[in-house]
N, C-alpha and C. Protein backbone atom coordinates (compact mmCIF):
# COMPACT_ATOMS: atom_id res chain seq x y z
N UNK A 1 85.43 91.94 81.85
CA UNK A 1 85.79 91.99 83.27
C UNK A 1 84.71 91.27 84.08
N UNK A 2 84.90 90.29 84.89
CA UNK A 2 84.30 89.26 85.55
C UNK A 2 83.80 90.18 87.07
N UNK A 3 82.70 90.77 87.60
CA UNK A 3 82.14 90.49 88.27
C UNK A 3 81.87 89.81 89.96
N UNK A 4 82.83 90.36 90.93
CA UNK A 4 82.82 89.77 91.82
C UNK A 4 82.42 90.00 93.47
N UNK A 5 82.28 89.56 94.26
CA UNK A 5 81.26 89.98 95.82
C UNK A 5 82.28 89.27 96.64
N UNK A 6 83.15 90.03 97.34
CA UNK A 6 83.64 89.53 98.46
C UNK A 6 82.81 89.78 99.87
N UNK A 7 82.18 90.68 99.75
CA UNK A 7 81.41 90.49 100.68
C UNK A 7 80.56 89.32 100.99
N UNK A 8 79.75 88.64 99.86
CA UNK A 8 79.11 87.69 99.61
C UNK A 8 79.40 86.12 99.92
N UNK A 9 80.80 86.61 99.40
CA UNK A 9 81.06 84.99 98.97
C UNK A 9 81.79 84.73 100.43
N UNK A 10 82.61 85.76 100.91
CA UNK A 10 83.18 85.45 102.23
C UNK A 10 84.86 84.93 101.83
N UNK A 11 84.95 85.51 100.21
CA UNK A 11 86.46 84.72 100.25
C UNK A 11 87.37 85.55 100.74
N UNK A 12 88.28 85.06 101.08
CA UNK A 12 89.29 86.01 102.68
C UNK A 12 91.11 85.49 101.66
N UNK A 13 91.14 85.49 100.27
CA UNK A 13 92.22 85.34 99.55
C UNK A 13 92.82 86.89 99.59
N UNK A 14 94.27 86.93 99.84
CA UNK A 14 94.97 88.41 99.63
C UNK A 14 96.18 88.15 99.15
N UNK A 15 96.38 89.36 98.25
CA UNK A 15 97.45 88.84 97.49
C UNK A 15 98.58 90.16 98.50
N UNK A 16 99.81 89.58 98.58
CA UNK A 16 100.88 90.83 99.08
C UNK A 16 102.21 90.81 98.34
N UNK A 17 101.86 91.92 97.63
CA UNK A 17 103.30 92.33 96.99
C UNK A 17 104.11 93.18 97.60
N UNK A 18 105.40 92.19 97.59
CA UNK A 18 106.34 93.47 98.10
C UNK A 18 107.92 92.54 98.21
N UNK A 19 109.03 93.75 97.67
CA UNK A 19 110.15 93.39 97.68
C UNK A 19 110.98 92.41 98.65
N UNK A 20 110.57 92.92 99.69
CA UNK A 20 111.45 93.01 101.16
C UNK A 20 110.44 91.02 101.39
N UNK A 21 111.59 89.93 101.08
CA UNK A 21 111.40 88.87 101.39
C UNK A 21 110.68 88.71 102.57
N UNK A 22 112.15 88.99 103.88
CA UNK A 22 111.27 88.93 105.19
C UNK A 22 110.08 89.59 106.01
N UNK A 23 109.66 90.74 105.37
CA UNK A 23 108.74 90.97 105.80
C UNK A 23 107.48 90.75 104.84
N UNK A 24 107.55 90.40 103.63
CA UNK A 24 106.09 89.83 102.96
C UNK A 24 106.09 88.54 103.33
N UNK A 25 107.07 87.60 103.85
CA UNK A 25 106.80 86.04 104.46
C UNK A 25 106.41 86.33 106.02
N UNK A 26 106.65 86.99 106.50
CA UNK A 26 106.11 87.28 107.80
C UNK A 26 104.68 87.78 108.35
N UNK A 27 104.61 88.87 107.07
CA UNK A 27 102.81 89.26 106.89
C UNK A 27 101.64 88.42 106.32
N UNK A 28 102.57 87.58 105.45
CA UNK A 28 101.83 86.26 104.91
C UNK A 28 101.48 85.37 105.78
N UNK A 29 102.42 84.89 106.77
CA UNK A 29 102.00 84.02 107.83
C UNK A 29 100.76 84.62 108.84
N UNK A 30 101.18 86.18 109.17
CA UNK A 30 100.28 86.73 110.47
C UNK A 30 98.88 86.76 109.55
N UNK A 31 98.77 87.20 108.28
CA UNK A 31 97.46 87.19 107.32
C UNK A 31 97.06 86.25 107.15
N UNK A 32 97.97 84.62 107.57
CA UNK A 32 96.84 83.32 107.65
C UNK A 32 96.30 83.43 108.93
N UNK A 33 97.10 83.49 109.72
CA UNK A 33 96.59 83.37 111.15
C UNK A 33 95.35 84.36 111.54
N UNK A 34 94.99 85.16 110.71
CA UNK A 34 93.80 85.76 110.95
C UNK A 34 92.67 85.75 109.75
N UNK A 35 93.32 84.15 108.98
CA UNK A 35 91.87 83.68 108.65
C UNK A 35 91.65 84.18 106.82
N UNK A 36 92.76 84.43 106.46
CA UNK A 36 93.10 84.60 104.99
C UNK A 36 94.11 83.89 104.31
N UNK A 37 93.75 82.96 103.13
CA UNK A 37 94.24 82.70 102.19
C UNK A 37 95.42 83.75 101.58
N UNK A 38 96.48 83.16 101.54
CA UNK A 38 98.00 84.10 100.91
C UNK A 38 98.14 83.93 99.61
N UNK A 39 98.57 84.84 98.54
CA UNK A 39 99.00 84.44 97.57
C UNK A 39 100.07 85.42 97.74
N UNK A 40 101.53 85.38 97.65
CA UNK A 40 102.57 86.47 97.69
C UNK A 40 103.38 86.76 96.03
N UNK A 41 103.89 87.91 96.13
CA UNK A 41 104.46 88.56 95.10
C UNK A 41 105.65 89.15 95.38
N UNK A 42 106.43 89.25 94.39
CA UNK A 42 107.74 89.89 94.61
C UNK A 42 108.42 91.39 93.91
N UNK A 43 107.20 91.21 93.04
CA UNK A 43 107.89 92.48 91.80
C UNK A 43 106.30 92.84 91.30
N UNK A 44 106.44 93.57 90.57
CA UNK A 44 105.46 94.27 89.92
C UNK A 44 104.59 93.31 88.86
N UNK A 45 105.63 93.26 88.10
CA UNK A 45 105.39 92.06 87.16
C UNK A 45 104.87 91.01 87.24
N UNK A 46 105.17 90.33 88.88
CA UNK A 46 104.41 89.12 89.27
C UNK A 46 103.05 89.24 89.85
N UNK A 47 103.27 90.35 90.37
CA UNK A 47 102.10 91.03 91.40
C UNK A 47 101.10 91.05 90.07
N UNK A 48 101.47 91.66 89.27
CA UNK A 48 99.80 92.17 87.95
C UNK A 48 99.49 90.56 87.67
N UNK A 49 100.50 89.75 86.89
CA UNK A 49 100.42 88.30 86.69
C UNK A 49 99.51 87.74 87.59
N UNK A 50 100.20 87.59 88.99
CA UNK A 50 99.15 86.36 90.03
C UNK A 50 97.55 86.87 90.06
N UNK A 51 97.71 88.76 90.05
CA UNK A 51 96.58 89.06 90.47
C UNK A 51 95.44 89.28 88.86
N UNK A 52 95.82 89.65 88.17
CA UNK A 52 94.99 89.14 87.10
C UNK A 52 94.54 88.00 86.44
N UNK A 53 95.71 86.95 87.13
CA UNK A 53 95.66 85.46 86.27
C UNK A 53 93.84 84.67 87.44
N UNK A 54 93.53 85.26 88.69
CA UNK A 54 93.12 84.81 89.60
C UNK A 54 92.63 86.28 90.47
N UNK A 55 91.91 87.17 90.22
CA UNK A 55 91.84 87.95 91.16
C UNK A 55 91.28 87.68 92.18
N UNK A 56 92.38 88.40 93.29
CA UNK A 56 91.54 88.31 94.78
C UNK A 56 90.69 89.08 95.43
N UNK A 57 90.63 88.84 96.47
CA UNK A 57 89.48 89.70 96.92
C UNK A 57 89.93 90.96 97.98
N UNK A 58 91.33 90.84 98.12
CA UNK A 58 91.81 91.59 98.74
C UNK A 58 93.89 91.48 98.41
N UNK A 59 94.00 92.92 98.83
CA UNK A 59 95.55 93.04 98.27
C UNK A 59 96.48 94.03 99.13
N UNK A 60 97.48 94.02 98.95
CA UNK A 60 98.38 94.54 99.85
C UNK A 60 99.65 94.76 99.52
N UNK A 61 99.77 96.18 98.62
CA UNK A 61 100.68 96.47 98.08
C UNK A 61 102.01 97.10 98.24
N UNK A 62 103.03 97.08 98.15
CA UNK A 62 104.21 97.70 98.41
C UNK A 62 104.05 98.99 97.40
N UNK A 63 104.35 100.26 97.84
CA UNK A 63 104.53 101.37 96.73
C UNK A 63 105.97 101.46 95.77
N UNK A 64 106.98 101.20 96.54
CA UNK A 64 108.19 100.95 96.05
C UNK A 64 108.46 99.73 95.69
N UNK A 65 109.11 99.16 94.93
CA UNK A 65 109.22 98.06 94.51
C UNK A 65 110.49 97.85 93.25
N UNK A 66 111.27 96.79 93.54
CA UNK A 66 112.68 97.05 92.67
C UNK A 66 112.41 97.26 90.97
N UNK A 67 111.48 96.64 90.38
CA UNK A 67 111.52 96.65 88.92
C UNK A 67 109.95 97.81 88.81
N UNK A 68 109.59 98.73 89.46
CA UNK A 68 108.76 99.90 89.38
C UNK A 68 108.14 100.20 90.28
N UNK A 69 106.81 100.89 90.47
CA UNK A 69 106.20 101.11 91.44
C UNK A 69 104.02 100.51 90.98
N UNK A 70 104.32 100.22 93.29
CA UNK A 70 103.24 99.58 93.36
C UNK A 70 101.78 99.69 92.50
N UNK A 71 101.93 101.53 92.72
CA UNK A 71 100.32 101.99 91.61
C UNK A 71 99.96 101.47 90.31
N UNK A 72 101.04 100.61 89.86
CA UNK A 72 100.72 100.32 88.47
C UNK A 72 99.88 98.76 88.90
N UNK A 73 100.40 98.27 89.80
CA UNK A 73 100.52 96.91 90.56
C UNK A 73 98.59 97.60 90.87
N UNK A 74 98.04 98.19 91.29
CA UNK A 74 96.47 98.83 91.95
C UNK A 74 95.90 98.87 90.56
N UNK A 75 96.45 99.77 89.67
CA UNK A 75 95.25 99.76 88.89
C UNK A 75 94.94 98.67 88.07
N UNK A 76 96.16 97.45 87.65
CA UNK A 76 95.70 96.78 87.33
C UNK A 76 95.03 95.62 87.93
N UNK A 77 94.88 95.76 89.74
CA UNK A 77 93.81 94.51 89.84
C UNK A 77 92.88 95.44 89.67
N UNK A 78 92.89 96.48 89.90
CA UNK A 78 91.44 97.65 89.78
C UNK A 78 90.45 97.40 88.84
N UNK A 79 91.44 96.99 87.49
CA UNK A 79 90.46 96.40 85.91
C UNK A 79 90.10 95.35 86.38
N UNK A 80 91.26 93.95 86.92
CA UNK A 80 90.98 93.05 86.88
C UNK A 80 89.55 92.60 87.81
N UNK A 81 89.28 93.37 89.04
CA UNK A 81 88.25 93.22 89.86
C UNK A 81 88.00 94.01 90.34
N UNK A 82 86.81 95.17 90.53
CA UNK A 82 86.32 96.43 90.31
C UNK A 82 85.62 96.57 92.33
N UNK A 83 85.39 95.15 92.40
CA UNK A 83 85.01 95.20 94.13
C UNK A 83 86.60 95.21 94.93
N UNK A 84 87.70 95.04 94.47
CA UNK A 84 89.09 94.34 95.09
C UNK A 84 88.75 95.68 96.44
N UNK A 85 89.35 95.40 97.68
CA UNK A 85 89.54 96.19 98.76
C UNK A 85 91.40 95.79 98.55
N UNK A 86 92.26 97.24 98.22
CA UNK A 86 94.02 97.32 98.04
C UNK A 86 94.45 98.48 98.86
N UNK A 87 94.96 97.92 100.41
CA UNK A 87 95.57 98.70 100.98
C UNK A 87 97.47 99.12 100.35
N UNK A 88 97.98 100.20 100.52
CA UNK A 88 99.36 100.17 100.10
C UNK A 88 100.21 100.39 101.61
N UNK A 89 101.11 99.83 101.37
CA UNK A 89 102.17 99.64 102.40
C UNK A 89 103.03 100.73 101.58
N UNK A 90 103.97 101.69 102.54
CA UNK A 90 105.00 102.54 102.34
C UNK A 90 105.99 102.86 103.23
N UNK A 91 107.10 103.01 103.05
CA UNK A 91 108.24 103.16 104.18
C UNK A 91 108.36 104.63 104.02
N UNK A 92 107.96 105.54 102.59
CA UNK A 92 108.09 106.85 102.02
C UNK A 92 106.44 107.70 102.23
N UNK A 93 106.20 107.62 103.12
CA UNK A 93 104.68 108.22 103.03
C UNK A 93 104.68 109.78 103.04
N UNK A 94 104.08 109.86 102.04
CA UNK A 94 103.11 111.73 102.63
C UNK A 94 102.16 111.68 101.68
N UNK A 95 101.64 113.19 101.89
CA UNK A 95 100.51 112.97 101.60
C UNK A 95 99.75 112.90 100.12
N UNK A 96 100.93 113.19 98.88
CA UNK A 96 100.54 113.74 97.81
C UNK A 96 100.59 112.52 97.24
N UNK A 97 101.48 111.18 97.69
CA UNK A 97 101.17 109.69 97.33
C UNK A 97 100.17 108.94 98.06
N UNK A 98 99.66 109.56 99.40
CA UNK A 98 98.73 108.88 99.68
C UNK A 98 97.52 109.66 98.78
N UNK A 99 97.10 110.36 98.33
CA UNK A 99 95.78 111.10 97.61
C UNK A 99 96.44 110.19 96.12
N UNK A 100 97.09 110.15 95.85
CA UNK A 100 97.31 109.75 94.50
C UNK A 100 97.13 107.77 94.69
N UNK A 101 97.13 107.48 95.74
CA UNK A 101 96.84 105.66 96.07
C UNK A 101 95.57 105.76 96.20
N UNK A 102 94.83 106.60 96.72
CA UNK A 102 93.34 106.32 97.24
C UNK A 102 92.93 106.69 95.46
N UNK A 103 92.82 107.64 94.94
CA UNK A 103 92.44 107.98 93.31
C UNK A 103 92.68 107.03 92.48
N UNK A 104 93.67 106.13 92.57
CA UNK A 104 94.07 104.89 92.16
C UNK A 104 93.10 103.23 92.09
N UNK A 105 92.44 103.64 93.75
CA UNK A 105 91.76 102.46 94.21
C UNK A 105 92.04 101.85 95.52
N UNK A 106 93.24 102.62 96.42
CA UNK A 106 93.65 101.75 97.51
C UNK A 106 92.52 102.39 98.35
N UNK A 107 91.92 101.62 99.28
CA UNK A 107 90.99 102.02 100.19
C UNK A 107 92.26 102.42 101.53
N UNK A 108 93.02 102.26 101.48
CA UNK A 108 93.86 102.68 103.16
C UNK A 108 95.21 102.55 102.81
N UNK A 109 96.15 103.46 103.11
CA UNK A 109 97.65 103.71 102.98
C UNK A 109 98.46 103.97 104.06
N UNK A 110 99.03 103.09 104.36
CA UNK A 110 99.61 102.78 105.61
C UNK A 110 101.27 102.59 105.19
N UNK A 111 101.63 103.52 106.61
CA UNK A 111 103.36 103.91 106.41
C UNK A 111 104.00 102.44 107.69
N UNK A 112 104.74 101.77 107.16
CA UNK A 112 105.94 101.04 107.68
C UNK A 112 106.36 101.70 108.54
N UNK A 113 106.86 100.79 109.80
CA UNK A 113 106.35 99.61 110.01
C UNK A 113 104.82 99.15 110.53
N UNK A 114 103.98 98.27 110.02
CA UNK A 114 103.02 98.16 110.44
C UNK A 114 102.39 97.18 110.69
N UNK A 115 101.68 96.59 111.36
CA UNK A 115 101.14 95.47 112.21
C UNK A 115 100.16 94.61 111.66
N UNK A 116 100.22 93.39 111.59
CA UNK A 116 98.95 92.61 110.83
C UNK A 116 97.71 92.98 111.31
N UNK A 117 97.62 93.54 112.29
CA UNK A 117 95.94 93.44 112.96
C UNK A 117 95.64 95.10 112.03
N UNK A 118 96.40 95.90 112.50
CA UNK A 118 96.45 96.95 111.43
C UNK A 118 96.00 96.78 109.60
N UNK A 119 96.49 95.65 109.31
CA UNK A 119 96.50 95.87 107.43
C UNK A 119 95.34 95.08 107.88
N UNK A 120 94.86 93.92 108.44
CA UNK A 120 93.62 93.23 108.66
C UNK A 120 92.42 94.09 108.92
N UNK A 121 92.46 95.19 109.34
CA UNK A 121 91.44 96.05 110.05
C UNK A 121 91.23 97.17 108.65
N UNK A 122 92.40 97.53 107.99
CA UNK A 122 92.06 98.03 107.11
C UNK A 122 91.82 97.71 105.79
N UNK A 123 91.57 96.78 106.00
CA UNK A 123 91.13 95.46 104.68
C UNK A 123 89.80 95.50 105.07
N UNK A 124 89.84 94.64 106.03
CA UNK A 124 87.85 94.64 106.35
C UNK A 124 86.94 95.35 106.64
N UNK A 125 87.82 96.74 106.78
CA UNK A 125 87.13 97.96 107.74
C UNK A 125 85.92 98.25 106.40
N UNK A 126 84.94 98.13 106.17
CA UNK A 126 83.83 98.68 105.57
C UNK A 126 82.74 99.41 105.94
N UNK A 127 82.71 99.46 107.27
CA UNK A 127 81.25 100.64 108.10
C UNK A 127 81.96 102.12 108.17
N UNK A 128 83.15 102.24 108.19
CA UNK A 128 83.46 103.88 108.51
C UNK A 128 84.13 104.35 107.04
N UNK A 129 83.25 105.46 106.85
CA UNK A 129 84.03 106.33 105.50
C UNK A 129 85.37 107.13 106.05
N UNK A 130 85.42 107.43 107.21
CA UNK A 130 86.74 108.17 107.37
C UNK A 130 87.81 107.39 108.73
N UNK A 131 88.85 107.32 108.56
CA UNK A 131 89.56 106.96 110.05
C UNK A 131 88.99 107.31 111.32
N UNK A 132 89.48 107.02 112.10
CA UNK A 132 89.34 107.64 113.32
C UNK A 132 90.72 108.97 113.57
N UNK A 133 89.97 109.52 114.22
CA UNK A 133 91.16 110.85 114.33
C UNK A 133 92.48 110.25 115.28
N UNK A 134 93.16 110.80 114.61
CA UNK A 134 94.60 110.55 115.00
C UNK A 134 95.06 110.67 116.89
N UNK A 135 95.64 109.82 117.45
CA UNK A 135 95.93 109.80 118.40
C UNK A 135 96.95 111.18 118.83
N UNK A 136 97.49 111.37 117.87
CA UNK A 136 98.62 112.63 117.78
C UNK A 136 98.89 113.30 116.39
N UNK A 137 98.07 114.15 116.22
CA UNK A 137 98.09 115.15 114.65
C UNK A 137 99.11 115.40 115.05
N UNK A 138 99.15 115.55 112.99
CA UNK A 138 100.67 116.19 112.78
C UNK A 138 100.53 117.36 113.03
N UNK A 139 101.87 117.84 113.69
CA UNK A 139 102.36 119.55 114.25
C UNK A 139 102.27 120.57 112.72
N UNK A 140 102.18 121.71 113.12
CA UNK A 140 101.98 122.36 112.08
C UNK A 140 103.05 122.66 111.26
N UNK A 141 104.09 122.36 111.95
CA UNK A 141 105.58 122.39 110.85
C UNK A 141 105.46 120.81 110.10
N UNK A 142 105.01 120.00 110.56
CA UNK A 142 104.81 118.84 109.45
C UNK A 142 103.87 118.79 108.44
N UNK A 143 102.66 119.78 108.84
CA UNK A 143 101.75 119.96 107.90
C UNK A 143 102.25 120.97 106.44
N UNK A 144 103.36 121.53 107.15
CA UNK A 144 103.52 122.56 106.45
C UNK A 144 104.16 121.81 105.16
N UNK A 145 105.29 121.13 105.65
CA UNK A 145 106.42 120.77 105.20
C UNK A 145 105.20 119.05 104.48
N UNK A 146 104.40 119.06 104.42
CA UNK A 146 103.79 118.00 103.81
C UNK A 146 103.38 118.60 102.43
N UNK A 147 102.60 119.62 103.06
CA UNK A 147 101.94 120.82 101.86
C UNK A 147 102.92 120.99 101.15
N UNK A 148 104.48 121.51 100.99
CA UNK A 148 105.44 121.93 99.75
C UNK A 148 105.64 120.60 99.07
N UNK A 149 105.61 119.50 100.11
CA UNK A 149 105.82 117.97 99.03
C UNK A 149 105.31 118.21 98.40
N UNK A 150 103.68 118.29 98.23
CA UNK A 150 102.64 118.23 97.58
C UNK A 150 102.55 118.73 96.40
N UNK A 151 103.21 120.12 96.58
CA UNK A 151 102.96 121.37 95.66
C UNK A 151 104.02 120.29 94.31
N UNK A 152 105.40 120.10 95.58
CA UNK A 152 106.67 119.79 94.69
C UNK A 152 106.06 118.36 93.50
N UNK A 153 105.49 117.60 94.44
CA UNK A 153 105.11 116.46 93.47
C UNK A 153 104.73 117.31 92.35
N UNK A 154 102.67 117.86 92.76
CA UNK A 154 102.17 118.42 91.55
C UNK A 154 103.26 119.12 90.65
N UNK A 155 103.90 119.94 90.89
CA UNK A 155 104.72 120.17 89.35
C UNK A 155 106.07 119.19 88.79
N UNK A 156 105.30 118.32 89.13
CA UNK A 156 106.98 117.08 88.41
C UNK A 156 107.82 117.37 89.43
N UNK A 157 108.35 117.89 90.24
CA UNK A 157 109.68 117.86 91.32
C UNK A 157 110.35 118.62 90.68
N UNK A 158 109.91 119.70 90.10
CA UNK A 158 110.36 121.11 89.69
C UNK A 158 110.11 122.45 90.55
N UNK A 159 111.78 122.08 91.13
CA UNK A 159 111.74 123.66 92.19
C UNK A 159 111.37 124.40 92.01
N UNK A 160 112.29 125.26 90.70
CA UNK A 160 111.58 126.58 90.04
C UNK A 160 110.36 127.22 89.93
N UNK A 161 109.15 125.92 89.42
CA UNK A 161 107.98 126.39 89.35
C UNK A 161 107.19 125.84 90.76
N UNK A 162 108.24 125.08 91.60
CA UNK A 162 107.24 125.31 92.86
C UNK A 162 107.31 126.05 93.58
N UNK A 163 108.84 126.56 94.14
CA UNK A 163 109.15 128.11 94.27
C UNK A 163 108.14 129.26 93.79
N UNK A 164 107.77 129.13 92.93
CA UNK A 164 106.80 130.38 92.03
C UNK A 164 105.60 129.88 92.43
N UNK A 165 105.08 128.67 92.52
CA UNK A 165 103.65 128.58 93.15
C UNK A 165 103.32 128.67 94.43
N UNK A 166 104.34 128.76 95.47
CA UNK A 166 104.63 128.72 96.63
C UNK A 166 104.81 130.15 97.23
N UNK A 167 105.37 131.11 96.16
CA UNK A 167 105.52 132.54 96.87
C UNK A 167 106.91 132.03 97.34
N UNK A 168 107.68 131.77 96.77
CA UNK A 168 109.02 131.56 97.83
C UNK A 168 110.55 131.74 97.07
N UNK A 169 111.14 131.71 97.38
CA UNK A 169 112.77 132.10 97.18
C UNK A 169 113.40 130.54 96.67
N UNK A 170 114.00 130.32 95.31
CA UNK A 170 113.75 129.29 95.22
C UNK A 170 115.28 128.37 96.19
N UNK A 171 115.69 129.44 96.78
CA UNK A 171 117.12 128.54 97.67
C UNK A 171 116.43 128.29 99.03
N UNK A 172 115.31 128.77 99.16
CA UNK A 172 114.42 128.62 100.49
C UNK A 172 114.18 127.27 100.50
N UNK A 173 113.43 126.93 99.09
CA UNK A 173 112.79 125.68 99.01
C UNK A 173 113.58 125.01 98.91
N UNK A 174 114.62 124.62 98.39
CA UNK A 174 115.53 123.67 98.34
C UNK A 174 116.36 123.45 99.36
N UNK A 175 116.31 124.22 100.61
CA UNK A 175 116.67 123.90 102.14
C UNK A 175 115.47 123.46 102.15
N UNK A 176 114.20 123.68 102.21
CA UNK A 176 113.03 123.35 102.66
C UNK A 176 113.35 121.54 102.79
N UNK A 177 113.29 121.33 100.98
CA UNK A 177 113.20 120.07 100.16
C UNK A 177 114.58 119.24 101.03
N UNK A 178 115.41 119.99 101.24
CA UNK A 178 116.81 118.61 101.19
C UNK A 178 116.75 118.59 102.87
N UNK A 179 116.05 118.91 104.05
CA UNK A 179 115.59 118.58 105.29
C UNK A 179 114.76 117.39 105.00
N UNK A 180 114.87 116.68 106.46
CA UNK A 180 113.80 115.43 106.27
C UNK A 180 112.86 116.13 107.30
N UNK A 181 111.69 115.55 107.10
CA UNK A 181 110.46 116.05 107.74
C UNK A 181 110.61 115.99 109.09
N UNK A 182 109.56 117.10 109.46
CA UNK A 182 109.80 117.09 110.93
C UNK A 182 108.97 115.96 111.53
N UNK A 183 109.33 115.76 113.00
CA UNK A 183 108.42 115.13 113.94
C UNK A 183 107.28 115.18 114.34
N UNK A 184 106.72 114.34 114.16
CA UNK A 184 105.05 114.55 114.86
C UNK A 184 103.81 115.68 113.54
């Protein structure tokens, strides 16, 4: 494994994988215009390819993706370049895939739709270990209802035993589960 300093060298190359044509040609353009080299991807498969054949110095991953998912797309530039800064893009966010992207290697996980100055800021952002606090925390019924995702992920997306780790009724949870999250 080759050894590399983006800080150093100043190279501003990012690779962006992601399904959705018009919006990875659109982020590609706003990511030159603020002074980065593009390399784009479409699938998983191409994404590990471009980015191992050439690793960059920065990346920008889709989590969903038609032929699998993005995390496999992280850990392998992760081998391929051990400095890479890999934000993930998601239209499906909470929180038990964002802890499972950062453990992975993504330094910042950001939910769709979202803004080039945004994925730019969290690409270069290197002086602060934590965000800035939220303009509007989530309400405590979203926290709540984030927490049973969580539980639900950790046991495989097995009601039964999340029901039982949860203290709960397992027809509770499965109204819980088949609601979409609340607001705010």
């Amino acid at each position: 494994m080759q050894e590399y300093s983006n800080t150093l060298s100043g190279e501003r190359r990012v690779l962006i994988v992601d399904d959705d044509a018009p919006l990875r040609n659109r982020l590609a353009r706003a990511m030159e215009q603020r002074g980065f080299a593009t390399i784009v991807a479409a699938s998983v498969a191409e994404g590990i390819e471009l980015g191992s054949a050439s690793p960059p110095a920065y990346a920008v991953v889709d989590l969903r993706l038609e032929d699998g998912n993005g995390m496999e797309v992280v850990q392998a530039l992760r081998a391929a370049r051990s400095d890479i800064r890999i934000v993930i893009l998601t239209g499906y966010g909470n929180i038990a895939t964002a802890v499972r992207a950062i453990k992975a290697g993504a330094v910042d996980y950001l939910t769709k739709p979202v803004d080039a100055d945004t994925v730019a800021a969290a690409l270069l952002e290197t002086e602060r270990a934590l965000p800035p606090p939220p303009e509007e925390p989530m309400s405590a019924d979203r926290v709540r209802w984030e927490h049973i995702q969580r539980v639900f992920e950790q046991c495989d997306r097995n009601v039964s035993e999340t029901a039982r780790r949860l203290k709960m009724h397992r027809r509770t949870l499965q109204r819980i589960l088949n609601k979409h999250a609340p607001r705010g």
